[in-house]
PDB file of N, CA and C in Angstrom:
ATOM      1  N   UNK A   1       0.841  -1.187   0.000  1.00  0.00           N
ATOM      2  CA  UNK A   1       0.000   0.000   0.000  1.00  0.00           C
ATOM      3  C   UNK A   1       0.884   1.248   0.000  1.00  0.00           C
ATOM      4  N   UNK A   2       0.406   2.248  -0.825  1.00  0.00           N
ATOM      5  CA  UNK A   2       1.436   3.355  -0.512  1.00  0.00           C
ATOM      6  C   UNK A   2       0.703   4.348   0.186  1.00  0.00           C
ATOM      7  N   UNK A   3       2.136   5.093   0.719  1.00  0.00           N
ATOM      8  CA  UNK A   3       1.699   6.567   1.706  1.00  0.00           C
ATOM      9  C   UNK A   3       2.219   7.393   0.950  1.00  0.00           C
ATOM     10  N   UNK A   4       1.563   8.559   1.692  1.00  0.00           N
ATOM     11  CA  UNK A   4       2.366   9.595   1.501  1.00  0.00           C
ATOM     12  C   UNK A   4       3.325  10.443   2.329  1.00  0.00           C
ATOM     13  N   UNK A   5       4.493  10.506   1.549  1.00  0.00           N
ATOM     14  CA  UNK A   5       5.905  11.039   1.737  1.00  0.00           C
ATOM     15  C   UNK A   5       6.472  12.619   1.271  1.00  0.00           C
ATOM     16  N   UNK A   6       7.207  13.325   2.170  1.00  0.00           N
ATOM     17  CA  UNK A   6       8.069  14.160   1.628  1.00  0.00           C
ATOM     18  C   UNK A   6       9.667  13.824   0.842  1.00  0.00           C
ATOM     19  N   UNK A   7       9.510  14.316  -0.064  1.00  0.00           N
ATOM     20  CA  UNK A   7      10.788  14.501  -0.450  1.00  0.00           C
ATOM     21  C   UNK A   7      11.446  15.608  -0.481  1.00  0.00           C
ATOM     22  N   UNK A   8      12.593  15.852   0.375  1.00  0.00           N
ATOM     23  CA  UNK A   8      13.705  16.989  -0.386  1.00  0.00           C
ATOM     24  C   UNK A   8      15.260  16.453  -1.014  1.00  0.00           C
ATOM     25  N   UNK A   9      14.951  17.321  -2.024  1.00  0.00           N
ATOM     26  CA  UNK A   9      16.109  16.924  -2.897  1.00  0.00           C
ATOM     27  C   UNK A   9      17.047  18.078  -2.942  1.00  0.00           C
ATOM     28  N   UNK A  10      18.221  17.609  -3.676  1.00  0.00           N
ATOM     29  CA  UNK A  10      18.817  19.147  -3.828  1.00  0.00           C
ATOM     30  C   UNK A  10      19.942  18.521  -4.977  1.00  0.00           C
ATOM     31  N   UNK A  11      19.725  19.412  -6.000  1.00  0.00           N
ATOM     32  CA  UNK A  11      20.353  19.560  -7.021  1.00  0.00           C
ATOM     33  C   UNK A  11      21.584  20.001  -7.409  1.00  0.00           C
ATOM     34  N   UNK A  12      22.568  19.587  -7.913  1.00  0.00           N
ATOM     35  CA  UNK A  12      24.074  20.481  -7.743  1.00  0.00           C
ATOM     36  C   UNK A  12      24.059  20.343  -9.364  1.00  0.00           C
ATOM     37  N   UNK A  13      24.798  21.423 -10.001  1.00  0.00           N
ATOM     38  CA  UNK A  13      25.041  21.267 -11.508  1.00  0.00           C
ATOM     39  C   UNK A  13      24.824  23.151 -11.872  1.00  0.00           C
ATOM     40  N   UNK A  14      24.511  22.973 -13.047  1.00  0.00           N
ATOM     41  CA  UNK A  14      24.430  24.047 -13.878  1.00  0.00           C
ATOM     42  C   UNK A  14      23.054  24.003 -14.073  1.00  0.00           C
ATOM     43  N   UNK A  15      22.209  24.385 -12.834  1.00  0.00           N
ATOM     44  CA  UNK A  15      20.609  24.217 -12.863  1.00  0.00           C
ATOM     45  C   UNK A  15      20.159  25.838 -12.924  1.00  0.00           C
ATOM     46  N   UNK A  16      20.774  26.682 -12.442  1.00  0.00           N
ATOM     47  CA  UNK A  16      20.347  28.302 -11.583  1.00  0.00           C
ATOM     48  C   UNK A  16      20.131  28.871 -13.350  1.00  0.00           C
ATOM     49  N   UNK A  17      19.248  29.726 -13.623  1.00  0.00           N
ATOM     50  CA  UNK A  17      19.075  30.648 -14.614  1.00  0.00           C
ATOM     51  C   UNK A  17      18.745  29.737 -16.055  1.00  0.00           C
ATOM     52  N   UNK A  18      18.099  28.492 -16.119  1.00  0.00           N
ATOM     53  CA  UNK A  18      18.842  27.340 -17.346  1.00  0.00           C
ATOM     54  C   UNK A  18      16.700  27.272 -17.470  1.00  0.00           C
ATOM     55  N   UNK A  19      15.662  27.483 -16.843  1.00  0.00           N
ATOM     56  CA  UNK A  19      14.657  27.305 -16.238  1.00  0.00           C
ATOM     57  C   UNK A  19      14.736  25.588 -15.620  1.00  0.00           C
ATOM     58  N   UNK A  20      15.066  25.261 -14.870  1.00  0.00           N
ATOM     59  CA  UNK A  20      15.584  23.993 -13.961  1.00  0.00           C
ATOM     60  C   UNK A  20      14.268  24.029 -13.475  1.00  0.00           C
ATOM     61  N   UNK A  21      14.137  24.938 -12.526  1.00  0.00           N
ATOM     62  CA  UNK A  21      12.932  25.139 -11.442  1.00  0.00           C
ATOM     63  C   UNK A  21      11.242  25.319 -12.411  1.00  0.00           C
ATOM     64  N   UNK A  22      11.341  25.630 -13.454  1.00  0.00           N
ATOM     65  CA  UNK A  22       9.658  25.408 -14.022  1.00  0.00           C
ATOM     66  C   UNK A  22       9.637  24.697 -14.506  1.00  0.00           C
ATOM     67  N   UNK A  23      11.060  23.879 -15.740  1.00  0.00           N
ATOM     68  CA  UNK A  23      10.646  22.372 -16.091  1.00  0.00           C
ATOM     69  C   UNK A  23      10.239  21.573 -14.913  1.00  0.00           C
ATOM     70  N   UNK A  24      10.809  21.261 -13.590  1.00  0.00           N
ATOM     71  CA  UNK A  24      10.762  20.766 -12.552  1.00  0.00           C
ATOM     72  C   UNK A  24       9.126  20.712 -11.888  1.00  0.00           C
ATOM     73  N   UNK A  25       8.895  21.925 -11.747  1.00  0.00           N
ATOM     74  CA  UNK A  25       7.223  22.517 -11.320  1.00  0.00           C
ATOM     75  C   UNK A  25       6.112  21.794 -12.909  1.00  0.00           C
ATOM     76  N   UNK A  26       6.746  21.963 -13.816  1.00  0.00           N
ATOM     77  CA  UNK A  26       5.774  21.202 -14.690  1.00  0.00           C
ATOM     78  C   UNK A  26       5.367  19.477 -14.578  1.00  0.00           C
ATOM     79  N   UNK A  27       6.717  19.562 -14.726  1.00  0.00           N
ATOM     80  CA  UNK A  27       6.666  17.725 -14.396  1.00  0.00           C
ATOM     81  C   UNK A  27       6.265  17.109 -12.879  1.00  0.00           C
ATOM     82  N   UNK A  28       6.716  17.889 -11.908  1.00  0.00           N
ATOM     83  CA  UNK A  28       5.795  17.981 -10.421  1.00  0.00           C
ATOM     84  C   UNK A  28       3.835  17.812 -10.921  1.00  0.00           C
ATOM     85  N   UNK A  29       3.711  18.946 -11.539  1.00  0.00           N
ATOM     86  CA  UNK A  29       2.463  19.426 -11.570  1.00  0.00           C
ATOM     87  C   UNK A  29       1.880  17.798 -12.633  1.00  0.00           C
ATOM     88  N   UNK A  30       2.446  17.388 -13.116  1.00  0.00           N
ATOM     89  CA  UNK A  30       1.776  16.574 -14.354  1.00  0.00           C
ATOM     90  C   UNK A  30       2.261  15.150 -13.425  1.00  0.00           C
ATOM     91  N   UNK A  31       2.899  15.313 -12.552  1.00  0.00           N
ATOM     92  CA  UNK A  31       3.177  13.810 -11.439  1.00  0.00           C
ATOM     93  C   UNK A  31       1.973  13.671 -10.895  1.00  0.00           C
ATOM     94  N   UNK A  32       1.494  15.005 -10.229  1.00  0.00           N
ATOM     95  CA  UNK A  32       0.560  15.514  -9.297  1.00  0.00           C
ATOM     96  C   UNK A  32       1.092  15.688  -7.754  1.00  0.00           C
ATOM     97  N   UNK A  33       2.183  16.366  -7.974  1.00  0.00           N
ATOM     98  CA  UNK A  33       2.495  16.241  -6.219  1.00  0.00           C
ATOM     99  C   UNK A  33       2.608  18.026  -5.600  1.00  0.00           C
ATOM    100  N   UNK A  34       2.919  18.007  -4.681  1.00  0.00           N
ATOM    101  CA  UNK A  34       2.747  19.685  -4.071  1.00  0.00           C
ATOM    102  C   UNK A  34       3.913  19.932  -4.107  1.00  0.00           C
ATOM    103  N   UNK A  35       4.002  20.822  -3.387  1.00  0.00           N
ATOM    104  CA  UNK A  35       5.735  21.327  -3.222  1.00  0.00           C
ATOM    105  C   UNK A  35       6.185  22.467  -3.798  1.00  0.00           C
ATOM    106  N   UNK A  36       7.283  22.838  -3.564  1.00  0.00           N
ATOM    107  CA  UNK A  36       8.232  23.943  -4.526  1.00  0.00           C
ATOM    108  C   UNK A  36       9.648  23.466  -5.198  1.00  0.00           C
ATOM    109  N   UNK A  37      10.013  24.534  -5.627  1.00  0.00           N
ATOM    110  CA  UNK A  37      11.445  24.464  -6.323  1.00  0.00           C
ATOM    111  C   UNK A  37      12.342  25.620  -5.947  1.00  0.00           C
ATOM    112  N   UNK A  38      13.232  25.896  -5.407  1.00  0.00           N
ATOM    113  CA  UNK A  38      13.814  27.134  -5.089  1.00  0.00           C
ATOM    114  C   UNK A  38      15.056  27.153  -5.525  1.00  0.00           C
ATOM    115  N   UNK A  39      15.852  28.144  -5.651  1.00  0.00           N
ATOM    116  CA  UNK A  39      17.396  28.579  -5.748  1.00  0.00           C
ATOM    117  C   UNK A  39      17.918  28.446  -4.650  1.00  0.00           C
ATOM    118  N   UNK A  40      19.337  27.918  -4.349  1.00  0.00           N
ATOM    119  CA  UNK A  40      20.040  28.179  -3.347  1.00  0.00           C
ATOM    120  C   UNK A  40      20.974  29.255  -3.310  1.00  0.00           C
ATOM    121  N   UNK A  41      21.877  29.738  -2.153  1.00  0.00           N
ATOM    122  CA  UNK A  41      22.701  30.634  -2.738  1.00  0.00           C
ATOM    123  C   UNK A  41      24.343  30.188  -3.265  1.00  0.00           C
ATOM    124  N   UNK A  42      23.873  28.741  -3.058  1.00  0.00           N
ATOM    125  CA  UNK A  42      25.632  27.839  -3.424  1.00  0.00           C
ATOM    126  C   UNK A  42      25.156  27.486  -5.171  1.00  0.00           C
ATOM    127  N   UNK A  43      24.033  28.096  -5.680  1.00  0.00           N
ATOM    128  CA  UNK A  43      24.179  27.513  -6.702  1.00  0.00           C
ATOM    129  C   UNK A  43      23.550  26.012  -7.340  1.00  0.00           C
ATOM    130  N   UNK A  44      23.043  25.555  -6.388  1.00  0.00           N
ATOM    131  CA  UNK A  44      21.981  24.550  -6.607  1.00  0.00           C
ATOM    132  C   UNK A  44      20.905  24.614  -6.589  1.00  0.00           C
ATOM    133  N   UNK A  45      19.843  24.166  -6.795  1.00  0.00           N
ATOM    134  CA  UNK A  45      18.062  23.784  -6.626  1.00  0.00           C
ATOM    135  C   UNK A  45      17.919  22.899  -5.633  1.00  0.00           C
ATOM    136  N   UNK A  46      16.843  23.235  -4.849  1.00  0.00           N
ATOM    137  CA  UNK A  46      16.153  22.495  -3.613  1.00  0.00           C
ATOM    138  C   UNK A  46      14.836  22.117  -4.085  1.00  0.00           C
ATOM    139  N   UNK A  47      14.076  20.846  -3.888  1.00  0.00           N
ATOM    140  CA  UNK A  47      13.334  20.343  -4.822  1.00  0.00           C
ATOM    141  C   UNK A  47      12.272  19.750  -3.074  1.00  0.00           C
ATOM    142  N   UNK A  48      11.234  20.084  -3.180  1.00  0.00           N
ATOM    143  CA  UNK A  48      10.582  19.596  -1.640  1.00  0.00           C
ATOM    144  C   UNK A  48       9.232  19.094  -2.403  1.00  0.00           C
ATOM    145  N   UNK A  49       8.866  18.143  -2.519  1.00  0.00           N
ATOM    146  CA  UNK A  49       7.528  17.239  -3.159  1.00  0.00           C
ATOM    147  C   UNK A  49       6.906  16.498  -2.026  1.00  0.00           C
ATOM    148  N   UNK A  50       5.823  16.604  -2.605  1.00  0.00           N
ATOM    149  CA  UNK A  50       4.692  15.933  -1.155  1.00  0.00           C
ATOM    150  C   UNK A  50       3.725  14.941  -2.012  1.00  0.00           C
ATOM    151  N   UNK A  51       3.974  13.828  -1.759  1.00  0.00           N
ATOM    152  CA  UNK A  51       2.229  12.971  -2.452  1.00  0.00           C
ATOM    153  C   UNK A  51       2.816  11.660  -2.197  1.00  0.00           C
ATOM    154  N   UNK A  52       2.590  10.546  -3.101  1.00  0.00           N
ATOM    155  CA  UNK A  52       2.547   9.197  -3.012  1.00  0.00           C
ATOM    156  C   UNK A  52       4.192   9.052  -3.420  1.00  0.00           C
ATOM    157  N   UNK A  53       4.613   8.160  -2.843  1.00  0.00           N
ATOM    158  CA  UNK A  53       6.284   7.658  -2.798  1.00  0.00           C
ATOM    159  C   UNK A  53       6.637   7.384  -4.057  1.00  0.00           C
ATOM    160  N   UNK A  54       5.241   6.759  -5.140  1.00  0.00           N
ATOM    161  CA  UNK A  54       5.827   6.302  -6.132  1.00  0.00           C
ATOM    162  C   UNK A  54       6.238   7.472  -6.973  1.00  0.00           C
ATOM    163  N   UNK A  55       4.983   8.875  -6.884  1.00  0.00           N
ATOM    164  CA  UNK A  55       4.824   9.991  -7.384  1.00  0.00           C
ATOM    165  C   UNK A  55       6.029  10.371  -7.087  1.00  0.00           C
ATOM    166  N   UNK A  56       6.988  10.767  -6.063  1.00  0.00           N
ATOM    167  CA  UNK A  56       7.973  11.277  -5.262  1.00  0.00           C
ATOM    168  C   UNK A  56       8.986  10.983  -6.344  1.00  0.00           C
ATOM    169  N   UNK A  57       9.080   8.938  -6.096  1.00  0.00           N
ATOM    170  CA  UNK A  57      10.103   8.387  -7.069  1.00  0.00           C
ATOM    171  C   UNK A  57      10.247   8.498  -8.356  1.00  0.00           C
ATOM    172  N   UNK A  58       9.157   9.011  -9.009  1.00  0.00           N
ATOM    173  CA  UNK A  58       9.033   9.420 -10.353  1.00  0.00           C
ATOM    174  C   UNK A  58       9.715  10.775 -11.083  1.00  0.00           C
ATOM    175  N   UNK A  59       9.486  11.598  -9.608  1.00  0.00           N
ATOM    176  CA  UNK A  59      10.081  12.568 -10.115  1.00  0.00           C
ATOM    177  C   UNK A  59      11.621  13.046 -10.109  1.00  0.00           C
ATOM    178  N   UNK A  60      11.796  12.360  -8.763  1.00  0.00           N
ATOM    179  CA  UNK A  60      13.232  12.283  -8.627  1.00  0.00           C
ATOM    180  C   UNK A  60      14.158  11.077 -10.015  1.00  0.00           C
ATOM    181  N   UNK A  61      13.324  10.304 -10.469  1.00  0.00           N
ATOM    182  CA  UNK A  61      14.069   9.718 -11.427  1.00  0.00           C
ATOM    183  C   UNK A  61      14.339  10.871 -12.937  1.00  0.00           C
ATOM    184  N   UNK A  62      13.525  11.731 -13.007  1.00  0.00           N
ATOM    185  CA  UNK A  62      13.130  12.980 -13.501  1.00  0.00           C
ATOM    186  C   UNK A  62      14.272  13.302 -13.560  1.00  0.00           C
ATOM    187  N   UNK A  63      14.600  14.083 -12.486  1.00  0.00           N
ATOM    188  CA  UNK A  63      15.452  14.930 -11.759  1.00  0.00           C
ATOM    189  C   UNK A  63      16.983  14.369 -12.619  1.00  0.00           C
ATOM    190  N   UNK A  64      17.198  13.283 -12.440  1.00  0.00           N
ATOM    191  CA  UNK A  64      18.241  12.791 -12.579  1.00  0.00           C
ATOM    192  C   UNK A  64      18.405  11.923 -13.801  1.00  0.00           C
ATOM    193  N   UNK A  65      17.040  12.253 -14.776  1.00  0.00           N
ATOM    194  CA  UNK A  65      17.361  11.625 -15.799  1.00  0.00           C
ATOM    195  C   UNK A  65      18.382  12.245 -16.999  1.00  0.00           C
ATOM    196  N   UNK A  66      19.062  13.125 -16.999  1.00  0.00           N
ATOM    197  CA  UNK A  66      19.974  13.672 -17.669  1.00  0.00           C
ATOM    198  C   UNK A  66      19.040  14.845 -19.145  1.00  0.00           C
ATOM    199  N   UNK A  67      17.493  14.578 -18.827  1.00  0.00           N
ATOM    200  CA  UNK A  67      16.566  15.531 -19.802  1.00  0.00           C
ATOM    201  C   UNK A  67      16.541  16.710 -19.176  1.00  0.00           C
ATOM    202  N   UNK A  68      16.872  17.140 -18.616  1.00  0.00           N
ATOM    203  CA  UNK A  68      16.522  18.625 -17.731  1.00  0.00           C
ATOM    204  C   UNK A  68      17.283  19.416 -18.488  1.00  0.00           C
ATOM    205  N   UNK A  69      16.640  20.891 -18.029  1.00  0.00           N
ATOM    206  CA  UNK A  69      17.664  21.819 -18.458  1.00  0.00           C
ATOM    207  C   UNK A  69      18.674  22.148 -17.685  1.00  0.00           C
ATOM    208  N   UNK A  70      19.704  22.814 -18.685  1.00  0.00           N
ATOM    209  CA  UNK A  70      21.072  22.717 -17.692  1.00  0.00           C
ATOM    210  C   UNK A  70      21.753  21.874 -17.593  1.00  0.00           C
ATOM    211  N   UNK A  71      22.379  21.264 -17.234  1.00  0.00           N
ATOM    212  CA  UNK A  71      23.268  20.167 -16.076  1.00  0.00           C
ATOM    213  C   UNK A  71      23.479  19.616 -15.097  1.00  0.00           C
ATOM    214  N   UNK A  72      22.349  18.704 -14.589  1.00  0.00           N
ATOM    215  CA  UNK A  72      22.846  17.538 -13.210  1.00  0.00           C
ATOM    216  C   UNK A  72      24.061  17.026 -13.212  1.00  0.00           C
ATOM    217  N   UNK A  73      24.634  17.317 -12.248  1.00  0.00           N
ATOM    218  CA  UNK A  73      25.898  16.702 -11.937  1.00  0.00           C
ATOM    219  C   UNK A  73      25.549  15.840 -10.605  1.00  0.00           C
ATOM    220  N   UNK A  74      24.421  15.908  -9.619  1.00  0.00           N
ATOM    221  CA  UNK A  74      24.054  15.130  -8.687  1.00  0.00           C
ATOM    222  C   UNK A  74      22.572  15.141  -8.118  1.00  0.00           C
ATOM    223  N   UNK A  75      21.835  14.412  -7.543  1.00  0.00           N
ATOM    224  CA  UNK A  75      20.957  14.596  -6.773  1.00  0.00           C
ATOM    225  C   UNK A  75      21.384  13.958  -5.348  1.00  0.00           C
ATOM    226  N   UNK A  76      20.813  14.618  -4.339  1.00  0.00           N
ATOM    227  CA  UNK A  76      21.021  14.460  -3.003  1.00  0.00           C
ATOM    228  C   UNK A  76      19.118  14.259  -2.591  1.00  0.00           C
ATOM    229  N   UNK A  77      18.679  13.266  -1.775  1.00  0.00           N
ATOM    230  CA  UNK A  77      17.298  13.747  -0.843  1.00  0.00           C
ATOM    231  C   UNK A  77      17.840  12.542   0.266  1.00  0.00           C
ATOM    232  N   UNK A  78      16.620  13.492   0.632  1.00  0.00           N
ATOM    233  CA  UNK A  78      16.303  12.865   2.358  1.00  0.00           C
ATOM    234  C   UNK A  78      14.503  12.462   2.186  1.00  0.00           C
ATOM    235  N   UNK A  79      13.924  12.206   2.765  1.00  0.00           N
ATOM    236  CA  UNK A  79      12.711  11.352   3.001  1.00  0.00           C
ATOM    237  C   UNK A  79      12.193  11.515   4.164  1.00  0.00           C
ATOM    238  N   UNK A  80      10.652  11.756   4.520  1.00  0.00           N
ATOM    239  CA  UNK A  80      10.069  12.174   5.388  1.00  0.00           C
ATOM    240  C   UNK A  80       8.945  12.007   5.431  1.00  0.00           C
ATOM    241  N   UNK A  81       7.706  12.911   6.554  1.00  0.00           N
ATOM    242  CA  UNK A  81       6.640  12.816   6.762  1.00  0.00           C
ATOM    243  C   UNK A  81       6.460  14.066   5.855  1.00  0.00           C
ATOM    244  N   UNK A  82       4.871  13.972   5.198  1.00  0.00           N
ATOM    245  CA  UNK A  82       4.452  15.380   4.768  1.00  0.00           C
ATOM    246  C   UNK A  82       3.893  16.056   5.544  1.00  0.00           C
ATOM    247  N   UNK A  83       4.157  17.529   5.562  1.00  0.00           N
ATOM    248  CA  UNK A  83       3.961  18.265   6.714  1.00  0.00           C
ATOM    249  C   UNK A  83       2.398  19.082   6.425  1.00  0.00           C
ATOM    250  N   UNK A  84       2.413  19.599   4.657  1.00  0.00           N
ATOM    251  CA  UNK A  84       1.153  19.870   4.360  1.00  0.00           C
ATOM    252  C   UNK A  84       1.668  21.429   4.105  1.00  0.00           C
ATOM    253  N   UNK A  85       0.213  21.916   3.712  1.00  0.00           N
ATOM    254  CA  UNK A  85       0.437  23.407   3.427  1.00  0.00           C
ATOM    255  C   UNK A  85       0.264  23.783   1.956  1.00  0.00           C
ATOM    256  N   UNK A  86       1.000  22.985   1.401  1.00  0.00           N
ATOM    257  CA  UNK A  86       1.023  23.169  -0.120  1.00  0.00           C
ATOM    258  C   UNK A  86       0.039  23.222  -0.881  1.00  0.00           C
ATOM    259  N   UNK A  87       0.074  24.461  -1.725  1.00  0.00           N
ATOM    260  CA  UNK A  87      -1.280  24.753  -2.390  1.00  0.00           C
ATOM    261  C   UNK A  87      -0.672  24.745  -3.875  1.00  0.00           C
ATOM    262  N   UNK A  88      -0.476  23.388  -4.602  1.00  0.00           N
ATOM    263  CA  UNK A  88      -0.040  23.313  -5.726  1.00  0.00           C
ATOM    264  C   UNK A  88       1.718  23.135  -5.832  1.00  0.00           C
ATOM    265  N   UNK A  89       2.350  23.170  -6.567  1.00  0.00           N
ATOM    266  CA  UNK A  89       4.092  23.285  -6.992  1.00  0.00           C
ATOM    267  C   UNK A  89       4.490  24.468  -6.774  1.00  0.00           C
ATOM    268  N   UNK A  90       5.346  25.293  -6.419  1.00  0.00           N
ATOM    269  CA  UNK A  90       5.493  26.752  -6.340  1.00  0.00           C
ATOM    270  C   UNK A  90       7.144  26.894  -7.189  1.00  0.00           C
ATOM    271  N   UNK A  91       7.117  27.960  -7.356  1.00  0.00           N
ATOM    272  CA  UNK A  91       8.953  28.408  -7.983  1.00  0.00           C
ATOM    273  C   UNK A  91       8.793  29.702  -6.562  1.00  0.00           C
ATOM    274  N   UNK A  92      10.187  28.843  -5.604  1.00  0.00           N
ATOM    275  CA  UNK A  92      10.364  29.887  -4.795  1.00  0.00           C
ATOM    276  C   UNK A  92      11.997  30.531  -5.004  1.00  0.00           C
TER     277      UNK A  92
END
């Protein structure tokens, strides 16, 4: 049976200014999960998704499938409870 999970991810590469964060929010949005996408100030994307694990895993395979814009050079997440709040994908 699945639950639902948080994911945060975080992106290292040539993601900042490339649109990383709205391809990301599209494919979120067409997964169906909540969350945002933000800039860091080291230069990476922070990726926080909320819905079903498989939804989660889908996107993170996304993430790291080498189709994005820009350049993945890594993904990093951690795994969690969803905390809630989210009113749709956001670009923060």
């Amino acid at each position: 049976m699945s639950q639902d999970v948080r994911m945060t991810a975080w992106v290292r590469g040539a993601v900042q200014q490339v649109g990383f964060r709205w391809w990301t929010r599209s494919r979120a949005l067409e997964i169906g999960l909540l969350g945002y996408a933000s800039n860091l100030g080291d230069g990476r994307v922070q990726v926080v998704a909320e819905g079903r694990r498989e939804q989660c895993d889908q996107l993170l395979d996304l993430l790291r499938s080498g189709d994005t814009p820009g350049r993945v050079d890594g993904v990093t997440e951690i795994w969690g409870s969803p905390v809630g709040g989210y009113d749709g994908f956001a670009i923060r």
